[in-house]
C-alpha atoms as a PDB file:
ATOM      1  CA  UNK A   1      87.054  92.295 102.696  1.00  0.00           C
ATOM      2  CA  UNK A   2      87.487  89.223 100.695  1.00  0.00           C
ATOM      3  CA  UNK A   3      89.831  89.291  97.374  1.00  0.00           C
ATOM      4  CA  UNK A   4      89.101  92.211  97.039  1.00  0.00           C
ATOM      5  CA  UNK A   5      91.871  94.644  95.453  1.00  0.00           C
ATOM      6  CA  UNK A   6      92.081  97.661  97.850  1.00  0.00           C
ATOM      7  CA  UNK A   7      93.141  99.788  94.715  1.00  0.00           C
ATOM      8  CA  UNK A   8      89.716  99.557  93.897  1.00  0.00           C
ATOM      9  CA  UNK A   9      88.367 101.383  96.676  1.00  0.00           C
ATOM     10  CA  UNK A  10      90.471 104.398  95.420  1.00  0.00           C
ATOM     11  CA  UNK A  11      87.320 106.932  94.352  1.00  0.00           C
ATOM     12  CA  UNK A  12      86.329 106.933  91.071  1.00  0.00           C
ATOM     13  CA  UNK A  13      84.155 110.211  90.695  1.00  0.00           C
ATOM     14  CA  UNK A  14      83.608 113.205  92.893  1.00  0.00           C
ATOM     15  CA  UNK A  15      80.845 111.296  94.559  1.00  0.00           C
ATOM     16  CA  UNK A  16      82.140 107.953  94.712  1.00  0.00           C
ATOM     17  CA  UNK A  17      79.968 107.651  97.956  1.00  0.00           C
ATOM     18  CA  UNK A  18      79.967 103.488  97.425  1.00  0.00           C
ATOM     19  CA  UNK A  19      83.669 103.423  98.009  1.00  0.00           C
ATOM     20  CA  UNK A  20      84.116 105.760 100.996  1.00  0.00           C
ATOM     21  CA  UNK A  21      81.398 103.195 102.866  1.00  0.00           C
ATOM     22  CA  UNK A  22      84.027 100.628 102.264  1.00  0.00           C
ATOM     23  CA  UNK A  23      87.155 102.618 103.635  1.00  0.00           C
ATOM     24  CA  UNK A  24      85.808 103.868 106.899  1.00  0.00           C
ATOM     25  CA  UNK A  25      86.005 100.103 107.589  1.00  0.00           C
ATOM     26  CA  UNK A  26      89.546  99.501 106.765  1.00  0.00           C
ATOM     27  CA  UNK A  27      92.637  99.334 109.004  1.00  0.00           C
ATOM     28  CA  UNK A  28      95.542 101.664 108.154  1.00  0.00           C
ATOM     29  CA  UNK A  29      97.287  98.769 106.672  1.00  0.00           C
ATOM     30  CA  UNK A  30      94.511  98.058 104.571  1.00  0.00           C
ATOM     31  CA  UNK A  31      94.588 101.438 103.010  1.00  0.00           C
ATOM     32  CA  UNK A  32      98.379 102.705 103.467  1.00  0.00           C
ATOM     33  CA  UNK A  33      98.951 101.519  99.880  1.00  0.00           C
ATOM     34  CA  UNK A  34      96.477 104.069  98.524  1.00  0.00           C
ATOM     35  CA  UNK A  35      96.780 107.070 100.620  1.00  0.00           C
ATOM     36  CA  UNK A  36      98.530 109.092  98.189  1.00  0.00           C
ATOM     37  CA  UNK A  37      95.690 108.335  96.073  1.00  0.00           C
ATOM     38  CA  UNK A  38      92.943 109.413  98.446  1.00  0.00           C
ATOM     39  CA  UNK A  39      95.282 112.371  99.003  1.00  0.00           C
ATOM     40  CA  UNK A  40      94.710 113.570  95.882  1.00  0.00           C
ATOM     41  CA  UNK A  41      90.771 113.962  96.447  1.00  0.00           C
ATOM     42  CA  UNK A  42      91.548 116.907  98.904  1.00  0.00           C
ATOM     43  CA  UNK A  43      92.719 119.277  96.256  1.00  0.00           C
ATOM     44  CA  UNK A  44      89.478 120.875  96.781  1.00  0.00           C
ATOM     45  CA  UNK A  45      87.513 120.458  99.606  1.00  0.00           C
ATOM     46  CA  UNK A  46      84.169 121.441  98.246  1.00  0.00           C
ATOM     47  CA  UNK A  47      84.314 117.950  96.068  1.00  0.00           C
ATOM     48  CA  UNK A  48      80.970 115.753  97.901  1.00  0.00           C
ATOM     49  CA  UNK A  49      83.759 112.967  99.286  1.00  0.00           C
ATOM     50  CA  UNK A  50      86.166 115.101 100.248  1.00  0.00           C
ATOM     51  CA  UNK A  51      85.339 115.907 103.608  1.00  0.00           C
ATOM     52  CA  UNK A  52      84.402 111.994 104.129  1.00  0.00           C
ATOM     53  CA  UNK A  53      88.032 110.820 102.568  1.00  0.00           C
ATOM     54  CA  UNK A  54      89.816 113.574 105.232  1.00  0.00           C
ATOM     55  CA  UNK A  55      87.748 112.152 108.298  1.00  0.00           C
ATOM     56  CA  UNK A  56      89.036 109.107 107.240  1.00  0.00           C
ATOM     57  CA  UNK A  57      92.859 110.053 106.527  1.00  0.00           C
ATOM     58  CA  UNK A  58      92.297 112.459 109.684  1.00  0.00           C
ATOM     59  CA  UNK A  59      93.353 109.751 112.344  1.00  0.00           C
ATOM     60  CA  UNK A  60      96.702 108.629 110.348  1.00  0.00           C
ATOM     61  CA  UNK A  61      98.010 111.757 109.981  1.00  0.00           C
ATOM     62  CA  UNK A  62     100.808 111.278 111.938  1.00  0.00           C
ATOM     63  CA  UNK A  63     101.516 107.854 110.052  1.00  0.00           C
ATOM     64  CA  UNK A  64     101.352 109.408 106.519  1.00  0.00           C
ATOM     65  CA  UNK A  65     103.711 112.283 107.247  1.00  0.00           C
ATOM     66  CA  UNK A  66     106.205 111.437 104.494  1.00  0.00           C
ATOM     67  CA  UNK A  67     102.911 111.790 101.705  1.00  0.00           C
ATOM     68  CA  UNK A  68     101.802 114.555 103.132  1.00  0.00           C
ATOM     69  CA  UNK A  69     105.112 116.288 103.209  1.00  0.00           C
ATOM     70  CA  UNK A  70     105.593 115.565  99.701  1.00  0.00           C
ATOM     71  CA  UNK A  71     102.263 117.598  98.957  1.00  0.00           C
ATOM     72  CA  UNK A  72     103.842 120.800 100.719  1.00  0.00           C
ATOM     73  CA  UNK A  73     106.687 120.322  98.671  1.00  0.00           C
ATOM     74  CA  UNK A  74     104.479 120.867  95.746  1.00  0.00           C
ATOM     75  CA  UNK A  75     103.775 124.750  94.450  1.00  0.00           C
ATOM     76  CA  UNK A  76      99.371 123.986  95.014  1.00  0.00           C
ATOM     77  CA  UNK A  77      99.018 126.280  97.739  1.00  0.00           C
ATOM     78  CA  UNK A  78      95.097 125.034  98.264  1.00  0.00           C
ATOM     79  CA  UNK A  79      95.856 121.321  98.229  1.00  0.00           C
ATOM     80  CA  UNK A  80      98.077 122.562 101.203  1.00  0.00           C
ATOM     81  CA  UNK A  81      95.621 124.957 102.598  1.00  0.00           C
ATOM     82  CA  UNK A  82      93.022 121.867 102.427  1.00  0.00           C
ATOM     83  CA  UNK A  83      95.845 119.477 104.121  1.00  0.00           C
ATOM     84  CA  UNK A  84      96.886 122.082 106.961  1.00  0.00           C
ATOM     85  CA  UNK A  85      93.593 122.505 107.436  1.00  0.00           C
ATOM     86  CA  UNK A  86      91.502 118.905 107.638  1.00  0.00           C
ATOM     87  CA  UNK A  87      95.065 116.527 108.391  1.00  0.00           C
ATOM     88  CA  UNK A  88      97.420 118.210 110.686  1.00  0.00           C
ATOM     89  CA  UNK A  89      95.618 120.030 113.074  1.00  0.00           C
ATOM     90  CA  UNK A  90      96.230 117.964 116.103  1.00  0.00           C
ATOM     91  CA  UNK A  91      99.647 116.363 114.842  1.00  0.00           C
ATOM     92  CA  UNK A  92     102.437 115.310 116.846  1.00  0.00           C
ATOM     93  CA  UNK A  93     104.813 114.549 114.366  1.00  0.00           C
ATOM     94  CA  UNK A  94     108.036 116.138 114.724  1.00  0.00           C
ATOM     95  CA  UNK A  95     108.400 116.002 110.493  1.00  0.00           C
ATOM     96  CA  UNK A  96     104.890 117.313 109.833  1.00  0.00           C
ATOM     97  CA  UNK A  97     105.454 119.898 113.101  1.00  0.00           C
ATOM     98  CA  UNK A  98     108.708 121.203 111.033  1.00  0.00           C
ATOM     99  CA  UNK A  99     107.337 121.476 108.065  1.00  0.00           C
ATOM    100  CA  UNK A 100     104.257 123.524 108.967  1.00  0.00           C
ATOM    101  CA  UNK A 101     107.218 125.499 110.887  1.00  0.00           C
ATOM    102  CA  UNK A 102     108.597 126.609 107.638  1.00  0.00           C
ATOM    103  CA  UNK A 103     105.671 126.969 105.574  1.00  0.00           C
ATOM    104  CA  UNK A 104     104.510 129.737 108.852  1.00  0.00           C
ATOM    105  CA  UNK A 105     107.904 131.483 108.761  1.00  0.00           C
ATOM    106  CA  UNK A 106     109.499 131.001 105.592  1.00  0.00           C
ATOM    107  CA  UNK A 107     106.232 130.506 102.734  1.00  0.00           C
ATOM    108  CA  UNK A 108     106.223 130.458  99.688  1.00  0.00           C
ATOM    109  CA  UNK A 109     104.463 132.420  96.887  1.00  0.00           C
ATOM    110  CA  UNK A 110     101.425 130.129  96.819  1.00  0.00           C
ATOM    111  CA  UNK A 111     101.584 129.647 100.153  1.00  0.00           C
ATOM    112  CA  UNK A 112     101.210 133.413 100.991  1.00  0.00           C
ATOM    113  CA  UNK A 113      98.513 133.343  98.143  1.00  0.00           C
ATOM    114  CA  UNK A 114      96.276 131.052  99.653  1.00  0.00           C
ATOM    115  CA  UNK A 115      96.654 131.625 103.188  1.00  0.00           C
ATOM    116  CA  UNK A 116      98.542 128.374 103.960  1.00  0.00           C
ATOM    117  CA  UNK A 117     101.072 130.245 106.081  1.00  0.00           C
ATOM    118  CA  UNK A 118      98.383 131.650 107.898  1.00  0.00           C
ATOM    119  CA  UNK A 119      96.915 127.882 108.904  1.00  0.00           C
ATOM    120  CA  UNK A 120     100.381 126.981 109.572  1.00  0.00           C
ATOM    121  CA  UNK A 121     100.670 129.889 111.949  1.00  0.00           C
ATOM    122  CA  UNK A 122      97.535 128.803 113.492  1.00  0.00           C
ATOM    123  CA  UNK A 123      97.890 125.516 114.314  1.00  0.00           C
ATOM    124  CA  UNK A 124     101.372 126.117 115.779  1.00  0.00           C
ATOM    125  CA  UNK A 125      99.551 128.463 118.281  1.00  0.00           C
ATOM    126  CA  UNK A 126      97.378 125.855 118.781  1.00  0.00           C
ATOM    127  CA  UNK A 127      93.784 127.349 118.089  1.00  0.00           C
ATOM    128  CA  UNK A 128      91.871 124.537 116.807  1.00  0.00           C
ATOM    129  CA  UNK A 129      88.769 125.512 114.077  1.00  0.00           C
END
């Protein structure tokens, strides 16, 4: 990817179809420095790129754990319900695994309110959607 700047690639528009091209052919390394960036673009799932930047996050779950942990630390209970949902379906991670633990056993308000604890509850009994 020549000089480019990879902080450029972070979408600029709800559409920003140009730049998600780009990413799918980046390493992790290429684009660890702006996942919590991308992160941000699955508050809401119905945005155009969102389901292209979670495809593309999808694979590093595991590896981003620590960003993603800091989002269901946060009181948006559908930013969470959009993580559980796209990101740690199939993880393995013993950090993300606790986590969605607590958010099925012990949720909180928005949690409740928008069904995260219910995902949570799912994937720990393993049915995949």
């Amino acid at each position: 990817m020549y000089d480019m700047d990879v902080k450029d690639l972070i979408p600029k528009h709800k559409d920003d179809q140009k730049v998600i091209a780009r990413l799918k052919r980046l390493s992790f390394e290429q684009i660890k420095p702006i996942v919590p960036e991308l992160l941000e673009w699955l508050q809401d799932m119905n945005w155009p790129i969102a389901r292209s930047v979670a495809d593309i996050l999808e694979p590093f779950a595991d590896r981003i754990a620590p960003e993603i942990i800091k989002i269901f630390k946060t009181n948006d209970g559908v930013w969470k319900m959009w993580v559980l949902r796209n990101l740690t379906r199939h993880t393995e991670s013993t950090l993300l695994l606790s986590e969605i633990e607590r958010i099925a056993k012990f949720p909180t308000r928005d949690e409740i309110e928008e069904e995260a604890n219910l995902e949570a509850i799912a994937i720990l009994n393993g049915e995949c959607k």
